[in-house]
Protein backbone atom coordinates (compact mmCIF):
# COMPACT_ATOMS: atom_id res chain seq x y z
CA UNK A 1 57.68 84.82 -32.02
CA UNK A 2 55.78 82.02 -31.84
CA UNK A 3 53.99 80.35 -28.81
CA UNK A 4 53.93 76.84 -27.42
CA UNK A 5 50.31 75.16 -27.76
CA UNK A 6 48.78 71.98 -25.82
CA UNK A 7 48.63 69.30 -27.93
CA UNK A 8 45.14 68.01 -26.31
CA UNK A 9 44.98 64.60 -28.90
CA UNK A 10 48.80 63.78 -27.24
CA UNK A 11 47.60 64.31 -23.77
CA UNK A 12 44.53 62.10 -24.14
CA UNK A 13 46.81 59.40 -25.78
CA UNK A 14 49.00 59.87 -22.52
CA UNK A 15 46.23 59.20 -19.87
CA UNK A 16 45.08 56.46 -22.00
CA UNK A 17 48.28 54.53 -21.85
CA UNK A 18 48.87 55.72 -17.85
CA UNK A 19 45.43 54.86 -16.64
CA UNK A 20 44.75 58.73 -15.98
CA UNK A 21 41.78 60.93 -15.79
CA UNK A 22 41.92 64.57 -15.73
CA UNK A 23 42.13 64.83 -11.18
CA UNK A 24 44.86 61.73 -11.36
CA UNK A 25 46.49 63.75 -14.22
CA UNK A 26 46.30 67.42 -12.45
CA UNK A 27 47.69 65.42 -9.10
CA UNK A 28 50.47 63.76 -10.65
CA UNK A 29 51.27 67.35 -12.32
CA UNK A 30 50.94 69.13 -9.09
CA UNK A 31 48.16 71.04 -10.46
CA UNK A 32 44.11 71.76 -10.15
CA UNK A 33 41.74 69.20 -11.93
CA UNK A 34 40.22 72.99 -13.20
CA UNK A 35 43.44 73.70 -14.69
CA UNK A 36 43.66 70.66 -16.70
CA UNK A 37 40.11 70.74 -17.73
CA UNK A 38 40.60 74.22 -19.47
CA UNK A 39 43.38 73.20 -21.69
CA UNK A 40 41.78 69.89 -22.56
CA UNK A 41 38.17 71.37 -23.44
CA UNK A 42 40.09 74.23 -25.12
CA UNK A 43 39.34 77.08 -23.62
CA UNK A 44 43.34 77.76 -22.86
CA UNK A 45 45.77 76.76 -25.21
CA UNK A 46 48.90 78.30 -24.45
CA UNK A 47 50.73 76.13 -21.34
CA UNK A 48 52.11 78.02 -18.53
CA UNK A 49 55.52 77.84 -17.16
CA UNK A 50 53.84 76.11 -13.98
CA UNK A 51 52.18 73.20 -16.96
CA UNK A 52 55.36 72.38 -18.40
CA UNK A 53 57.04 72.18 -15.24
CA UNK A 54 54.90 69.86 -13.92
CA UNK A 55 54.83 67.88 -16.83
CA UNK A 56 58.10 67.90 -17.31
CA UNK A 57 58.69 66.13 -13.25
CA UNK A 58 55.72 64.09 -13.81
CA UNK A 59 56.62 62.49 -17.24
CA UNK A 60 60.72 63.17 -17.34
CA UNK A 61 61.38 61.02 -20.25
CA UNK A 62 58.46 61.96 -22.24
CA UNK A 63 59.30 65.02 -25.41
CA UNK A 64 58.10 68.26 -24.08
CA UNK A 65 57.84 69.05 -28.26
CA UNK A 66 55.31 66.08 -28.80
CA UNK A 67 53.20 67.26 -25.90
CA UNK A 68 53.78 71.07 -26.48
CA UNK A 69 54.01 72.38 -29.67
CA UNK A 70 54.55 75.20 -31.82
CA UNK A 71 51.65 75.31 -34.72
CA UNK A 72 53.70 76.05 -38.35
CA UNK A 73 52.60 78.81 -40.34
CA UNK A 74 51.73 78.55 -44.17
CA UNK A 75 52.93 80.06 -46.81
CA UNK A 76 51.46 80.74 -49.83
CA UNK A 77 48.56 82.64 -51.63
CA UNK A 78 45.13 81.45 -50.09
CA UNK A 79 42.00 81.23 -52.05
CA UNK A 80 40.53 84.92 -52.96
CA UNK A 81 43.28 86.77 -52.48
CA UNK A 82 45.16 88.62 -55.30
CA UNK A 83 48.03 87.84 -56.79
């Protein structure tokens, strides 16, 4: 199964275009300024239920799949490994 990631380049494009830093951003989401500051310096990646349902009523017309995302796997022999 895979997991859901935070797509940190999409969420800086976001507050960008909204006028948002990370406390404006958290607020609006109805979460901490901490919280948001771990996913977007990376040290969590995989979004809670409580992140995507505050993104979700923040930003309701926005695609939870552009924001949240599944990484794809690949396939294939890698360099160094037998054959």
């Amino acid at each position: 199964m895979q997991q859901l990631r935070f797509n940190v380049d999409a969420f800086m494009q976001l507050m960008k275009e909204n006028n948002l830093n990370q406390s404006s951003l958290a607020r609006k989401m109805g979460l901490s300024r901490a919280c948001i500051n771990r996913y977007m310096n990376g040290s969590r990646v995989k979004p809670s239920s409580k992140v995507i349902d505050g993104f979700s009523r923040a930003f309701p017309h926005h695609s939870l799949t552009h924001y949240f995302f599944t990484p794809s796997v690949t396939h294939g022999c890698h360099q160094g490994e037998g054959v």
